[in-house]
PDB file of N, CA and C in Angstrom:
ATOM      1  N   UNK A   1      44.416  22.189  -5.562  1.00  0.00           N
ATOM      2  CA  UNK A   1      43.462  22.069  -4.481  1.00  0.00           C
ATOM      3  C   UNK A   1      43.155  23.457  -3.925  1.00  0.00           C
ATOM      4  N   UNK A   2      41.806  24.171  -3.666  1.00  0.00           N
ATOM      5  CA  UNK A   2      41.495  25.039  -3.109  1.00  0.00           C
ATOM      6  C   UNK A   2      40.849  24.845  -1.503  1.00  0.00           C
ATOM      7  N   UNK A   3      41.934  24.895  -0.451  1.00  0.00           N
ATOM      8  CA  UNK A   3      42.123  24.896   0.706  1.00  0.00           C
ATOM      9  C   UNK A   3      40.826  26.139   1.499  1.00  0.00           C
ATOM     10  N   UNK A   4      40.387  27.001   0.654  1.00  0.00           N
ATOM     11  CA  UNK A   4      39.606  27.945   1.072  1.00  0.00           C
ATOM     12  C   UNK A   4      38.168  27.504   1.173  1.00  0.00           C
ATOM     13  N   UNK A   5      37.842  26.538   0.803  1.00  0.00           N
ATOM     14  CA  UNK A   5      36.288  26.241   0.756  1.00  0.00           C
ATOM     15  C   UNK A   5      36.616  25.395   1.934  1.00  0.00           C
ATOM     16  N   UNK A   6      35.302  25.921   2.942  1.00  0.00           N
ATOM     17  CA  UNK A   6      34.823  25.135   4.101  1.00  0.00           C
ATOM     18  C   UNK A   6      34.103  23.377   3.881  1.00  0.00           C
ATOM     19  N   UNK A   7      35.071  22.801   3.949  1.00  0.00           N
ATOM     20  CA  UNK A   7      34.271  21.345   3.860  1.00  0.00           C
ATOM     21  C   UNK A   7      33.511  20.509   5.116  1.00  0.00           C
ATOM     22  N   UNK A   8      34.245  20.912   6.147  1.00  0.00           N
ATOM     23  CA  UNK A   8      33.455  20.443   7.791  1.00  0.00           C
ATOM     24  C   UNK A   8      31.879  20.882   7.889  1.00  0.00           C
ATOM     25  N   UNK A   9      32.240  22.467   7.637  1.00  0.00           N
ATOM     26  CA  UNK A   9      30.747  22.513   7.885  1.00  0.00           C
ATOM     27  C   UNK A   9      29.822  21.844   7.344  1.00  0.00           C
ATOM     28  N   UNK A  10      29.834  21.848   5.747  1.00  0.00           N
ATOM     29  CA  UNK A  10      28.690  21.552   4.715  1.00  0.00           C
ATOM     30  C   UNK A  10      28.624  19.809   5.684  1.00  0.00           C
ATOM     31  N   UNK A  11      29.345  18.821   5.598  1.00  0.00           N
ATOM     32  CA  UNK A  11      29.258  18.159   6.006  1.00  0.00           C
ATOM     33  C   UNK A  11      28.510  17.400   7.395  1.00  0.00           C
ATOM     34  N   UNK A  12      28.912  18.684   8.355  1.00  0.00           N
ATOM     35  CA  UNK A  12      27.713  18.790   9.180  1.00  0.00           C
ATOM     36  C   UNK A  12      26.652  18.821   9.221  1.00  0.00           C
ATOM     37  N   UNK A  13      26.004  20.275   8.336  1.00  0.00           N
ATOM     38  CA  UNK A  13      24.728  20.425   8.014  1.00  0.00           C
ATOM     39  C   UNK A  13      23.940  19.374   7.383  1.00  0.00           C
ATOM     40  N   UNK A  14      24.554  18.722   6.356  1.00  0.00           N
ATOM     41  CA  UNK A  14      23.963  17.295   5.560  1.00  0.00           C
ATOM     42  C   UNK A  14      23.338  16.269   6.807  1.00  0.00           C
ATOM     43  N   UNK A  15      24.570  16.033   7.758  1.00  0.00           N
ATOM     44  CA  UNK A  15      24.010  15.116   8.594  1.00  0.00           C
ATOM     45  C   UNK A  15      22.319  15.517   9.489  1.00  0.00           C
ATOM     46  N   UNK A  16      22.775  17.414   9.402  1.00  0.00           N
ATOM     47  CA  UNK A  16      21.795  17.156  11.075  1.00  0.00           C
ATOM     48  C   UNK A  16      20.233  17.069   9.852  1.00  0.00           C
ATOM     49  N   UNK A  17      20.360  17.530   8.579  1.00  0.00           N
ATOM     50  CA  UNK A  17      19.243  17.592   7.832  1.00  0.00           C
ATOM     51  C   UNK A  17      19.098  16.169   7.596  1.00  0.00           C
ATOM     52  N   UNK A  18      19.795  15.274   7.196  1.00  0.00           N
ATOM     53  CA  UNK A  18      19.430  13.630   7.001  1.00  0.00           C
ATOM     54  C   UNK A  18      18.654  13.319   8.504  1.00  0.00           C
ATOM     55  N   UNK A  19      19.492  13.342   9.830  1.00  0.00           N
ATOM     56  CA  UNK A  19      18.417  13.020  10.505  1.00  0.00           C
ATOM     57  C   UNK A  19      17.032  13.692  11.093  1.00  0.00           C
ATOM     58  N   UNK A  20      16.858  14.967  10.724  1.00  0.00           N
ATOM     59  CA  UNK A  20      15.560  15.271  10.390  1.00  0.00           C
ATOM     60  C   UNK A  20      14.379  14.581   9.577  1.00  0.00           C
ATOM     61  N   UNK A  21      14.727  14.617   8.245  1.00  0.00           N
ATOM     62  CA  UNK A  21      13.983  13.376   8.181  1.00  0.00           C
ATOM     63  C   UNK A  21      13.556  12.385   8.082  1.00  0.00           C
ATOM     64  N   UNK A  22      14.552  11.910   8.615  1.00  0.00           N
ATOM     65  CA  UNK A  22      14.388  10.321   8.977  1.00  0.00           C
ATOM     66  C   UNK A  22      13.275  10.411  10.406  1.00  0.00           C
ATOM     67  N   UNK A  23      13.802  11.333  11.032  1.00  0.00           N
ATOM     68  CA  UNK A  23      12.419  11.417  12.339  1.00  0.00           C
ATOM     69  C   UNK A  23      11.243  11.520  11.743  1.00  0.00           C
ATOM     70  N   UNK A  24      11.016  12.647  10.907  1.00  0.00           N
ATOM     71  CA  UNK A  24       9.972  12.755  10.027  1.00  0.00           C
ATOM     72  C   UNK A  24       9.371  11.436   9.450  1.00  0.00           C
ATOM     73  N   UNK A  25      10.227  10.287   8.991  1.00  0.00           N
ATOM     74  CA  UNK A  25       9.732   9.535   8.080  1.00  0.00           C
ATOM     75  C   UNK A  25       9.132   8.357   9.786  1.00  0.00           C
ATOM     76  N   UNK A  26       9.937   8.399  10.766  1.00  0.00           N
ATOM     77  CA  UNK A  26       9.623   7.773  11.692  1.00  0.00           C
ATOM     78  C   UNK A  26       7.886   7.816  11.980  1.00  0.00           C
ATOM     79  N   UNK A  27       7.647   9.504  11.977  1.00  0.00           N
ATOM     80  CA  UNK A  27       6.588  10.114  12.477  1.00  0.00           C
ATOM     81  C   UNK A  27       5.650   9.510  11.384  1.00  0.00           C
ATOM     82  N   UNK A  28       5.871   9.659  10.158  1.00  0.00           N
ATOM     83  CA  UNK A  28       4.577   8.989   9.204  1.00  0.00           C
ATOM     84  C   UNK A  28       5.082   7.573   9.086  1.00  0.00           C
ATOM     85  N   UNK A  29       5.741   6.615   9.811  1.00  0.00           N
ATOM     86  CA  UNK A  29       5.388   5.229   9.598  1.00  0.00           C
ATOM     87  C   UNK A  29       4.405   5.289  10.931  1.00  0.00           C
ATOM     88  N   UNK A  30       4.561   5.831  12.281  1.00  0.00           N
ATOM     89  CA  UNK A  30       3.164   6.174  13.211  1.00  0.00           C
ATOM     90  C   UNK A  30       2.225   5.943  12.571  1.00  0.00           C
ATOM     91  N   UNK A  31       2.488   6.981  12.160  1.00  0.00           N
ATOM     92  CA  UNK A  31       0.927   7.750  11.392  1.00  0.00           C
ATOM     93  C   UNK A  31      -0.229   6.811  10.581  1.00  0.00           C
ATOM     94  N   UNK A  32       0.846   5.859   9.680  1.00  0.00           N
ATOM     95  CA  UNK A  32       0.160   4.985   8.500  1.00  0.00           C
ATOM     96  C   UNK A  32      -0.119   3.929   9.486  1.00  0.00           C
ATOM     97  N   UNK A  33       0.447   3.243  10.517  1.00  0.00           N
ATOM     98  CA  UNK A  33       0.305   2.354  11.433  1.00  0.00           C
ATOM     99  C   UNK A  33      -1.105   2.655  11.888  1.00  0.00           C
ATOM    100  N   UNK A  34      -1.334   3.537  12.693  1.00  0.00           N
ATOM    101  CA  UNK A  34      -2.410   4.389  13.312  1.00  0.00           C
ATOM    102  C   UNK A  34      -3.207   4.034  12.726  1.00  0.00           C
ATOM    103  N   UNK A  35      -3.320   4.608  11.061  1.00  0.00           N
ATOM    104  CA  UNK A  35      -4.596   4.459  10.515  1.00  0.00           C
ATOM    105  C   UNK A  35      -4.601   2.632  10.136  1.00  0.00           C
ATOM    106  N   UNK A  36      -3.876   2.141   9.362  1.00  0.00           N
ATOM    107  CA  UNK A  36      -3.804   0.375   9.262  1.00  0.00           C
ATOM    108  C   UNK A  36      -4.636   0.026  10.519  1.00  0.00           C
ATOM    109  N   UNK A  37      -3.984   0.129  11.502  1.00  0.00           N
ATOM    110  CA  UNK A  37      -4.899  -0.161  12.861  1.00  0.00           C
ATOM    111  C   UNK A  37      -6.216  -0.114  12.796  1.00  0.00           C
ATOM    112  N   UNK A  38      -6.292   1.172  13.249  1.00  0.00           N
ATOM    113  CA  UNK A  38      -8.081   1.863  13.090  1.00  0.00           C
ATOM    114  C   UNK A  38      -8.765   0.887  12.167  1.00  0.00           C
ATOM    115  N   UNK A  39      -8.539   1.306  10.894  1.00  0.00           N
ATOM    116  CA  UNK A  39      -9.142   0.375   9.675  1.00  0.00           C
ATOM    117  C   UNK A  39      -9.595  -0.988  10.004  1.00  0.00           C
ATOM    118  N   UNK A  40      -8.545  -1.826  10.200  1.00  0.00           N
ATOM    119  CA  UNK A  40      -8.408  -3.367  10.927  1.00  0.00           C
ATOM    120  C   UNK A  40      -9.506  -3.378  11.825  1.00  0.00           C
ATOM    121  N   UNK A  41      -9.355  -2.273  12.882  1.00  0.00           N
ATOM    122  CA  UNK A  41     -10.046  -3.115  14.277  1.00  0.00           C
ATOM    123  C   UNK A  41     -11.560  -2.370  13.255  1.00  0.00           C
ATOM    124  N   UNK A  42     -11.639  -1.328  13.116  1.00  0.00           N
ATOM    125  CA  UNK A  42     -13.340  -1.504  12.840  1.00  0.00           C
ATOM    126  C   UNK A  42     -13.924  -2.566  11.550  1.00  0.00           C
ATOM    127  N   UNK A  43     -13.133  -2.871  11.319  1.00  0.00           N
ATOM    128  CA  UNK A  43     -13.568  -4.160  10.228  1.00  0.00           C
ATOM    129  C   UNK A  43     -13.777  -5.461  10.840  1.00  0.00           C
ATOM    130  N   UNK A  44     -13.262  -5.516  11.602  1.00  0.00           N
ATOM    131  CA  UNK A  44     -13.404  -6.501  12.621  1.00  0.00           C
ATOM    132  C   UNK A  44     -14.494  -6.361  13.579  1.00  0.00           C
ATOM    133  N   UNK A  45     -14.785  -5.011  14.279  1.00  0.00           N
ATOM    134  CA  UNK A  45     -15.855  -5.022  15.120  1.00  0.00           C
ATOM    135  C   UNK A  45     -17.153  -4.939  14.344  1.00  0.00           C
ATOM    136  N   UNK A  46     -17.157  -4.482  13.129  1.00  0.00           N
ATOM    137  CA  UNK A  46     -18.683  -5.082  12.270  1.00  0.00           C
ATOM    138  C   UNK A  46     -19.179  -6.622  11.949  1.00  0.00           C
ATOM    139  N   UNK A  47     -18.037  -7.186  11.959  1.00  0.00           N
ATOM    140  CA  UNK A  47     -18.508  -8.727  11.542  1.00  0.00           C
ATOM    141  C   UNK A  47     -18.979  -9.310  13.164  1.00  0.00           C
ATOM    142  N   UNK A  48     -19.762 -10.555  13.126  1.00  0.00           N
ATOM    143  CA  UNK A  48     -20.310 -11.271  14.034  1.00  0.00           C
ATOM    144  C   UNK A  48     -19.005 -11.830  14.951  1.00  0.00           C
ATOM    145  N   UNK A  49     -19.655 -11.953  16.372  1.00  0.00           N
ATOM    146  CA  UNK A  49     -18.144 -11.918  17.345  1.00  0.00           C
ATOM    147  C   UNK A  49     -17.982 -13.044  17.157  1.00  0.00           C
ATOM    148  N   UNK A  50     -18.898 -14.575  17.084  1.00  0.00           N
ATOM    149  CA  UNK A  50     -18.173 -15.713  16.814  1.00  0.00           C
ATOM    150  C   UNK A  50     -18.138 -16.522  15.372  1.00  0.00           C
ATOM    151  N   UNK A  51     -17.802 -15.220  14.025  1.00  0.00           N
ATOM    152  CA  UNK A  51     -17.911 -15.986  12.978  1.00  0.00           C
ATOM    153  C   UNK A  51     -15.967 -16.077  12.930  1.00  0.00           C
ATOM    154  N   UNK A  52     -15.998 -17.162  11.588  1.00  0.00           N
ATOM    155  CA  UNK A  52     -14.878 -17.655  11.499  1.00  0.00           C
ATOM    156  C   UNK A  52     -14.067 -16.541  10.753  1.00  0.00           C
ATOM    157  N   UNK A  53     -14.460 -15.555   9.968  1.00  0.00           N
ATOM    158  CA  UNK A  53     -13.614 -13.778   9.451  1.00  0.00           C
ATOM    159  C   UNK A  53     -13.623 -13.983  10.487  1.00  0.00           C
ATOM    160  N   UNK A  54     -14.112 -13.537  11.554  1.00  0.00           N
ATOM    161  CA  UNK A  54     -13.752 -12.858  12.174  1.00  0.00           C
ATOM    162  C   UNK A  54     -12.751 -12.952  13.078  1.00  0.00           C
ATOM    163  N   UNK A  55     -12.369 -14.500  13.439  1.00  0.00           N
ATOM    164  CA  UNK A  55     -11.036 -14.895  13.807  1.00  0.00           C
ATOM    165  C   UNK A  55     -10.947 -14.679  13.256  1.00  0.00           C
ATOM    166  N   UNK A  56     -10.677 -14.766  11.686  1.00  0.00           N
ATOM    167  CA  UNK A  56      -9.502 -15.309  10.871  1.00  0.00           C
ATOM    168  C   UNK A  56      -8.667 -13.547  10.513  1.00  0.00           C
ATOM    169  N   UNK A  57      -9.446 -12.834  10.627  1.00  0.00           N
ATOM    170  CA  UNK A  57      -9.163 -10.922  10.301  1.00  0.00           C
ATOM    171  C   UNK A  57      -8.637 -10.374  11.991  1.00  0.00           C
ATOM    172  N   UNK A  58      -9.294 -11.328  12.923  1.00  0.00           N
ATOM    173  CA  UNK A  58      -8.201 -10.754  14.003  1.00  0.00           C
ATOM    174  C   UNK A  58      -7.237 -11.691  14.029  1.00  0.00           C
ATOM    175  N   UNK A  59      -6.481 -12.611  13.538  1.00  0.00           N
ATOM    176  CA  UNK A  59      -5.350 -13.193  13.883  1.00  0.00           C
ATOM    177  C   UNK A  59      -4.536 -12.528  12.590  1.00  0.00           C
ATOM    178  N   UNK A  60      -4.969 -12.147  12.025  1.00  0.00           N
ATOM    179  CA  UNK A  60      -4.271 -11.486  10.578  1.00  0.00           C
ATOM    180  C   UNK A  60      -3.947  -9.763  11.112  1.00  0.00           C
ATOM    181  N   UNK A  61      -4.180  -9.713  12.491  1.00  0.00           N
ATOM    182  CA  UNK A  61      -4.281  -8.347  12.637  1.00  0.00           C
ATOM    183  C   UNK A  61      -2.992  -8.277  13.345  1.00  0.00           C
ATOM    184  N   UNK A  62      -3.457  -9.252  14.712  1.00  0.00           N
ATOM    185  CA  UNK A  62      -2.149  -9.749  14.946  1.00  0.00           C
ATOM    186  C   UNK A  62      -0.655  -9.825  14.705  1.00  0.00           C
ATOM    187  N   UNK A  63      -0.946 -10.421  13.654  1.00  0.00           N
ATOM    188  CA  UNK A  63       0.406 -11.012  12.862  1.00  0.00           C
ATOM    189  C   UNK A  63       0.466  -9.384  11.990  1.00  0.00           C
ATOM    190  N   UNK A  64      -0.119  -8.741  11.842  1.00  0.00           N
ATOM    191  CA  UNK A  64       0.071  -7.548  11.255  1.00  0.00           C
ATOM    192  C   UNK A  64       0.949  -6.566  12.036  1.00  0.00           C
ATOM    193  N   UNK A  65       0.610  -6.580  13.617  1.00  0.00           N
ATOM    194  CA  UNK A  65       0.910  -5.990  14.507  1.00  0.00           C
ATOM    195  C   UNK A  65       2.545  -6.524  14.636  1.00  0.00           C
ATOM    196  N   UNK A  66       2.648  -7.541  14.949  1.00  0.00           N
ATOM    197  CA  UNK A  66       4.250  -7.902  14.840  1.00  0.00           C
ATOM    198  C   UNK A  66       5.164  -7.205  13.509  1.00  0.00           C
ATOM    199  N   UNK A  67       4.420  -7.297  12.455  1.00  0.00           N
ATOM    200  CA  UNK A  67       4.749  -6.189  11.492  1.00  0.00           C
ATOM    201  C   UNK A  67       5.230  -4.692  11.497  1.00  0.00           C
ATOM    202  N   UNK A  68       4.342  -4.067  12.025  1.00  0.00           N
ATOM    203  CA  UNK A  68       4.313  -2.534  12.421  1.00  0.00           C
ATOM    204  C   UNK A  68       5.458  -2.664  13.646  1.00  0.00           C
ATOM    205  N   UNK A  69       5.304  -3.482  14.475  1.00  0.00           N
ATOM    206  CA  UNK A  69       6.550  -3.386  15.436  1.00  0.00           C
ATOM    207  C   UNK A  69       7.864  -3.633  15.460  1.00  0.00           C
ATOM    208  N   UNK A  70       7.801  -4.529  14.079  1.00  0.00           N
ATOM    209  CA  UNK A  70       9.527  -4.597  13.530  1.00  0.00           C
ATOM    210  C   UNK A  70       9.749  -3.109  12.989  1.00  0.00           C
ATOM    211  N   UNK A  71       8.828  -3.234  12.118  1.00  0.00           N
ATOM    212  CA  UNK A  71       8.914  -2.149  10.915  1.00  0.00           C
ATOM    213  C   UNK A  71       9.257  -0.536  11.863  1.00  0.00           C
ATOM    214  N   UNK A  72       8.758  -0.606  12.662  1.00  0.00           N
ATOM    215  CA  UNK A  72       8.815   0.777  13.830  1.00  0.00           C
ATOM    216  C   UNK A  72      10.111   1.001  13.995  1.00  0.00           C
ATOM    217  N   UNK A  73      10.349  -0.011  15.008  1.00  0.00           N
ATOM    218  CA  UNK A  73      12.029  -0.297  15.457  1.00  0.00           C
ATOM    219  C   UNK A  73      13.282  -0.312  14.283  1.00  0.00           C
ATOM    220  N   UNK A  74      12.668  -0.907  13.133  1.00  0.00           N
ATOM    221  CA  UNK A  74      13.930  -1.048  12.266  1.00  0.00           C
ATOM    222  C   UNK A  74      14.007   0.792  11.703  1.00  0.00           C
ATOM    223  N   UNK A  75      13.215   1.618  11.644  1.00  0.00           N
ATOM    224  CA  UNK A  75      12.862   2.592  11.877  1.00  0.00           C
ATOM    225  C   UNK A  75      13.783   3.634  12.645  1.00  0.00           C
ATOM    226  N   UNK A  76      13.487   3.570  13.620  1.00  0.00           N
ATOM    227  CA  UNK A  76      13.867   3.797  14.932  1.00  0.00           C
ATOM    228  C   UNK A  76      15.418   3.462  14.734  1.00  0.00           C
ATOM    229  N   UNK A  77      16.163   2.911  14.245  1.00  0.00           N
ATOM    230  CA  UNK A  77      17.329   2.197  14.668  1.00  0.00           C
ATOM    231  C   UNK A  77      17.997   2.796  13.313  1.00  0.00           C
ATOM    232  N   UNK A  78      17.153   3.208  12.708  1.00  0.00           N
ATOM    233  CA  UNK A  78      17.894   3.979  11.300  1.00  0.00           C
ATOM    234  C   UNK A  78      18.111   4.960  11.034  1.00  0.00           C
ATOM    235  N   UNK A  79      17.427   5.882  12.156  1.00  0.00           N
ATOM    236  CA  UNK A  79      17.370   7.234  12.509  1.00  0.00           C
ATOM    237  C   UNK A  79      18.748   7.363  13.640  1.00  0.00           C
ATOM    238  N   UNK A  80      19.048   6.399  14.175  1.00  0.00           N
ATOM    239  CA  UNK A  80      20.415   7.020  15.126  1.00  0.00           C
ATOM    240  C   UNK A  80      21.645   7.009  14.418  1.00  0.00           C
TER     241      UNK A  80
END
Protein backbone atom coordinates (compact mmCIF):
# COMPACT_ATOMS: atom_id res chain seq x y z
CA UNK A 1 0.00 0.00 0.00
CA UNK A 2 1.31 3.48 -0.86
CA UNK A 3 0.18 5.67 2.11
CA UNK A 4 1.67 8.80 0.17
CA UNK A 5 -1.00 9.47 -2.37
CA UNK A 6 -3.63 11.96 -1.18
CA UNK A 7 -7.02 10.17 -1.39
CA UNK A 8 -9.41 12.82 0.64
CA UNK A 9 -8.74 15.36 -1.53
CA UNK A 10 -9.33 13.80 -5.05
CA UNK A 11 -12.44 12.66 -3.46
CA UNK A 12 -13.56 15.96 -2.61
CA UNK A 13 -12.95 17.57 -5.77
CA UNK A 14 -15.13 14.71 -7.65
CA UNK A 15 -17.98 15.65 -5.43
CA UNK A 16 -17.93 19.55 -5.67
CA UNK A 17 -17.49 18.90 -9.74
CA UNK A 18 -20.54 16.23 -9.77
CA UNK A 19 -22.62 18.84 -8.18
CA UNK A 20 -21.78 21.41 -10.62
CA UNK A 21 -23.30 19.78 -13.07
CA UNK A 22 -26.02 18.56 -11.95
CA UNK A 23 -26.97 22.45 -11.34
CA UNK A 24 -26.03 22.84 -14.82
CA UNK A 25 -28.24 20.01 -15.96
CA UNK A 26 -30.99 21.63 -13.52
CA UNK A 27 -30.44 24.96 -15.51
CA UNK A 28 -31.12 23.22 -19.05
CA UNK A 29 -34.15 21.15 -17.83
CA UNK A 30 -35.42 25.27 -17.23
CA UNK A 31 -34.35 26.01 -20.25
CA UNK A 32 -36.06 23.04 -22.45
CA UNK A 33 -39.23 23.63 -20.18
CA UNK A 34 -39.18 27.37 -21.19
CA UNK A 35 -39.06 26.66 -24.66
CA UNK A 36 -41.83 23.31 -24.50
CA UNK A 37 -43.92 26.07 -22.92
CA UNK A 38 -43.52 28.93 -25.35
CA UNK A 39 -44.08 26.41 -28.24
CA UNK A 40 -47.41 24.98 -26.51
CA UNK A 41 -48.95 28.26 -25.58
CA UNK A 42 -48.40 29.83 -29.15
CA UNK A 43 -49.90 26.83 -30.77
CA UNK A 44 -52.63 27.18 -28.87
CA UNK A 45 -53.16 30.93 -29.22
CA UNK A 46 -53.39 30.45 -33.20
CA UNK A 47 -56.20 28.01 -33.19
CA UNK A 48 -59.92 29.37 -32.68
CA UNK A 49 -60.71 30.16 -28.83
CA UNK A 50 -63.80 27.89 -28.84
CA UNK A 51 -62.66 25.00 -31.12
CA UNK A 52 -62.40 21.54 -29.65
CA UNK A 53 -57.90 21.45 -30.40
CA UNK A 54 -58.07 23.84 -28.81
CA UNK A 55 -59.28 22.49 -25.51
CA UNK A 56 -58.06 19.47 -26.24
CA UNK A 57 -53.98 21.12 -26.77
CA UNK A 58 -54.68 23.22 -23.65
CA UNK A 59 -55.60 20.40 -21.35
CA UNK A 60 -52.62 18.44 -22.86
CA UNK A 61 -50.61 21.44 -21.82
CA UNK A 62 -51.73 21.18 -18.58
CA UNK A 63 -51.11 17.77 -17.90
CA UNK A 64 -47.75 18.61 -19.53
CA UNK A 65 -47.16 21.17 -16.92
CA UNK A 66 -47.58 18.67 -14.01
CA UNK A 67 -44.81 16.99 -15.99
CA UNK A 68 -42.16 19.71 -16.06
CA UNK A 69 -43.00 20.15 -12.33
CA UNK A 70 -42.23 16.67 -11.22
CA UNK A 71 -39.51 16.45 -13.62
CA UNK A 72 -38.01 19.97 -12.07
CA UNK A 73 -38.20 18.84 -8.49
CA UNK A 74 -37.03 15.28 -9.07
CA UNK A 75 -34.21 17.42 -10.47
CA UNK A 76 -33.79 19.59 -7.84
CA UNK A 77 -33.70 16.77 -5.26
CA UNK A 78 -30.84 15.08 -7.20
CA UNK A 79 -28.65 17.83 -7.11
CA UNK A 80 -28.50 17.90 -3.09
Amino acid sequence: MDYSKPKGSKKSTDNNEGKSENHQSTKEILKKHAQQAQKAREEINKLHPDSEERKRKEAEFEANKVDRIKEFWQSKRNNE
